[in-house]
Protein backbone atom coordinates (compact mmCIF):
# COMPACT_ATOMS: atom_id res chain seq x y z
CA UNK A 1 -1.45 232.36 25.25
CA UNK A 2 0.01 231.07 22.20
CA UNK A 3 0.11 234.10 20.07
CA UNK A 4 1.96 235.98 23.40
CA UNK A 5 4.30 232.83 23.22
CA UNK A 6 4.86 233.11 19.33
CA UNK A 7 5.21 236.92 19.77
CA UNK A 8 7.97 236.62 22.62
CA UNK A 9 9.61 233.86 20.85
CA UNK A 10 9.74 236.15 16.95
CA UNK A 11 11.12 239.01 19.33
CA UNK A 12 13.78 237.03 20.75
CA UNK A 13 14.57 235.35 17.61
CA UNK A 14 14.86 238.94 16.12
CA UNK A 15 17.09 240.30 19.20
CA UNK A 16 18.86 237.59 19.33
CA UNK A 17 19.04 235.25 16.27
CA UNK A 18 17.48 232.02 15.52
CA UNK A 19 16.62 229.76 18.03
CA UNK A 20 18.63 226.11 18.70
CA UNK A 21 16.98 223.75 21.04
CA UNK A 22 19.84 221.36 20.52
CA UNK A 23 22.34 224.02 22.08
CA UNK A 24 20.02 226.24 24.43
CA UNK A 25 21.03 228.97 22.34
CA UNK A 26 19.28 232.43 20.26
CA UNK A 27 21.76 232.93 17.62
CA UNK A 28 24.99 232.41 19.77
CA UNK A 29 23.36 233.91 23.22
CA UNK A 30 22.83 231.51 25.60
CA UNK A 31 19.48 231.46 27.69
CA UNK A 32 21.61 232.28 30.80
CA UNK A 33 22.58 235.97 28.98
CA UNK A 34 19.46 237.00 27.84
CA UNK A 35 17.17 236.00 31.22
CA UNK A 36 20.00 238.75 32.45
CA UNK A 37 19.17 241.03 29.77
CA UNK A 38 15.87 241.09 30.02
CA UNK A 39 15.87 241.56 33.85
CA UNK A 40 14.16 238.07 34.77
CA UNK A 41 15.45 234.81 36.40
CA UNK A 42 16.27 231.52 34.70
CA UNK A 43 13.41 229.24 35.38
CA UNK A 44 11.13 232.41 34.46
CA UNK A 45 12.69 232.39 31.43
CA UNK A 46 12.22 228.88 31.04
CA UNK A 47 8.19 228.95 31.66
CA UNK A 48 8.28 231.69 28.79
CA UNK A 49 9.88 229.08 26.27
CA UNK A 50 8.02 226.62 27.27
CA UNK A 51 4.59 227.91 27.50
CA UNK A 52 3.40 228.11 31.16
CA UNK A 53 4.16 231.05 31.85
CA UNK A 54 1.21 234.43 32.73
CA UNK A 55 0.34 236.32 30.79
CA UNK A 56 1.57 239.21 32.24
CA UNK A 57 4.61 237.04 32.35
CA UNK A 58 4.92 237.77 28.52
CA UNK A 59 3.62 241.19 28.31
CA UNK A 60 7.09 242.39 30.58
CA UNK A 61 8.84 240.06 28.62
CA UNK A 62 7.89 240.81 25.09
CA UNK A 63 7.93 245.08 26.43
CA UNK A 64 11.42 244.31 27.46
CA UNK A 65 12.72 243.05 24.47
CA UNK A 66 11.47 245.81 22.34
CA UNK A 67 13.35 248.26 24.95
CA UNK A 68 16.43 246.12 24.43
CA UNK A 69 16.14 246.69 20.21
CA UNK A 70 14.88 250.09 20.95
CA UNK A 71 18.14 250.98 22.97
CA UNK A 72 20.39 249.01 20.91
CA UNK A 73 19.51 250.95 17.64
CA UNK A 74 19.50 254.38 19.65
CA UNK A 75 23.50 252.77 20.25
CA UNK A 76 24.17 252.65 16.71
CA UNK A 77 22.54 255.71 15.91
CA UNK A 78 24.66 257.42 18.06
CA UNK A 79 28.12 255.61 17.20
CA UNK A 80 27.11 256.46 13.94
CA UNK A 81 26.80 260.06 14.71
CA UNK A 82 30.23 260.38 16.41
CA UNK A 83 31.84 258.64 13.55
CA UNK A 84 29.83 261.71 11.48
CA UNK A 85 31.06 264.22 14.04
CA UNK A 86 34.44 262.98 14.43
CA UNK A 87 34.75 262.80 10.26
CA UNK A 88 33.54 266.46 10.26
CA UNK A 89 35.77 267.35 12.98
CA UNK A 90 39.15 266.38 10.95
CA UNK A 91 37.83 267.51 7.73
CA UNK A 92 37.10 271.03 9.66
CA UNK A 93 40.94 270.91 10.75
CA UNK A 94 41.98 270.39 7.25
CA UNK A 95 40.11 273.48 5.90
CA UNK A 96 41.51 275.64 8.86
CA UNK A 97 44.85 274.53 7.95
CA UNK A 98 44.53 275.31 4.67
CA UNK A 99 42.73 279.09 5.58
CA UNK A 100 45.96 279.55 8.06
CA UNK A 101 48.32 278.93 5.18
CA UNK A 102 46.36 280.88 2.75
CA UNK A 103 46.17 283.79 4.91
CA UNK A 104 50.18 283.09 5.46
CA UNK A 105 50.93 283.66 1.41
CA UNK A 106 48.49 286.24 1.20
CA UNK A 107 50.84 288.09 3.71
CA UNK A 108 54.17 287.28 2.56
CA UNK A 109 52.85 287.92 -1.24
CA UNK A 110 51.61 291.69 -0.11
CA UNK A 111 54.69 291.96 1.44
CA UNK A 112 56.94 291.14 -1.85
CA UNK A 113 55.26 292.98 -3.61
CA UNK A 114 55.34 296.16 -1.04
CA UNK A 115 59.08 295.41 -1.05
CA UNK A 116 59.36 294.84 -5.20
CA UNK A 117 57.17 297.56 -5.58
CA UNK A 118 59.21 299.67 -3.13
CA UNK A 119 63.02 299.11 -4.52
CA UNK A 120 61.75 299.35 -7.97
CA UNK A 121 60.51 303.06 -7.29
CA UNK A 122 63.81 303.52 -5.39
CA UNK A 123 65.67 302.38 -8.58
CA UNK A 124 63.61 304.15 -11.00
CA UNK A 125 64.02 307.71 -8.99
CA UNK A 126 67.88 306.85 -8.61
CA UNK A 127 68.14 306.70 -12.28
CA UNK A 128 66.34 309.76 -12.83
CA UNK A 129 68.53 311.41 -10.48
CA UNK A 130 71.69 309.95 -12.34
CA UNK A 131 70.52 310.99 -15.45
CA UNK A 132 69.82 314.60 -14.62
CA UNK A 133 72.29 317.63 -15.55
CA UNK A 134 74.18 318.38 -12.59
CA UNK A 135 72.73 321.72 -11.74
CA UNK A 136 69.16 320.12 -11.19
CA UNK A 137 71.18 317.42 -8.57
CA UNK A 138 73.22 320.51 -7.31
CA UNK A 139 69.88 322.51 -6.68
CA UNK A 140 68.37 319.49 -5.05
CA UNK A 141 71.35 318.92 -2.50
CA UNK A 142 72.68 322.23 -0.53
């Protein structure tokens, strides 16, 4: 009975924090909080501390605690994976800004180009035109 006891007590002390007689505490959880936690009432909580309780008593007790650390690091595990998510998320938004905008100057750029392209052939078969005798110019315009 005193290694269930010693067990319950380590798990607690674990859960919770070190145990203070002197202030009825686990770390700074008072016995009141954690007989609610693990589902039990006060004075059963007080025959675990002090020893007289079943041994089945224990068993539930020491099972219950080890859910409670169980589901507390499935918790962080999971605020940890929407703070990964949520990171990804933004960084996602970031690169599909910066595909938008590169897509944007792609577009513009084929059409200065296009344009450039376009008003330099216009300029370069003006200036052919110019420079031709006047019969060629006469023959092209009836």
């Amino acid at each position: 009975m005193k290694d269930l006891r010693q067990e319950f007590l380590d798990q607690l002390e674990h859960k919770y924090g070190k145990w203070d007689k002197t202030t009825s505490n686990f770390g700074s959880t008072p016995f009141g909080l954690i007989a609610n936690d693990l589902s039990i009432s006060a004075s059963q909580f007080t025959k675990l501390l002090s020893g007289t309780a079943t041994e089945g008593m224990y068993t539930r007790s020491i099972d219950n605690v080890k859910r409670l650390i169980r589901l507390e690091n499935a918790l962080k595990e999971l605020e940890e994976s929407r703070s990964v998510k949520e990171k990804n998320a933004t960084l996602l938004l970031k690169q599909d800004r910066r595909l938008r905008q590169s897509a944007k100057r792609s577009i513009i750029l084929a059409l200065v180009a296009l344009i450039a392209g376009s008003a330099g052939m216009y300029l370069i078969q003006s200036g052919r035109l110019a420079k031709e005798p006047n019969e060629t110019r006469s023959s092209l315009n009836p």
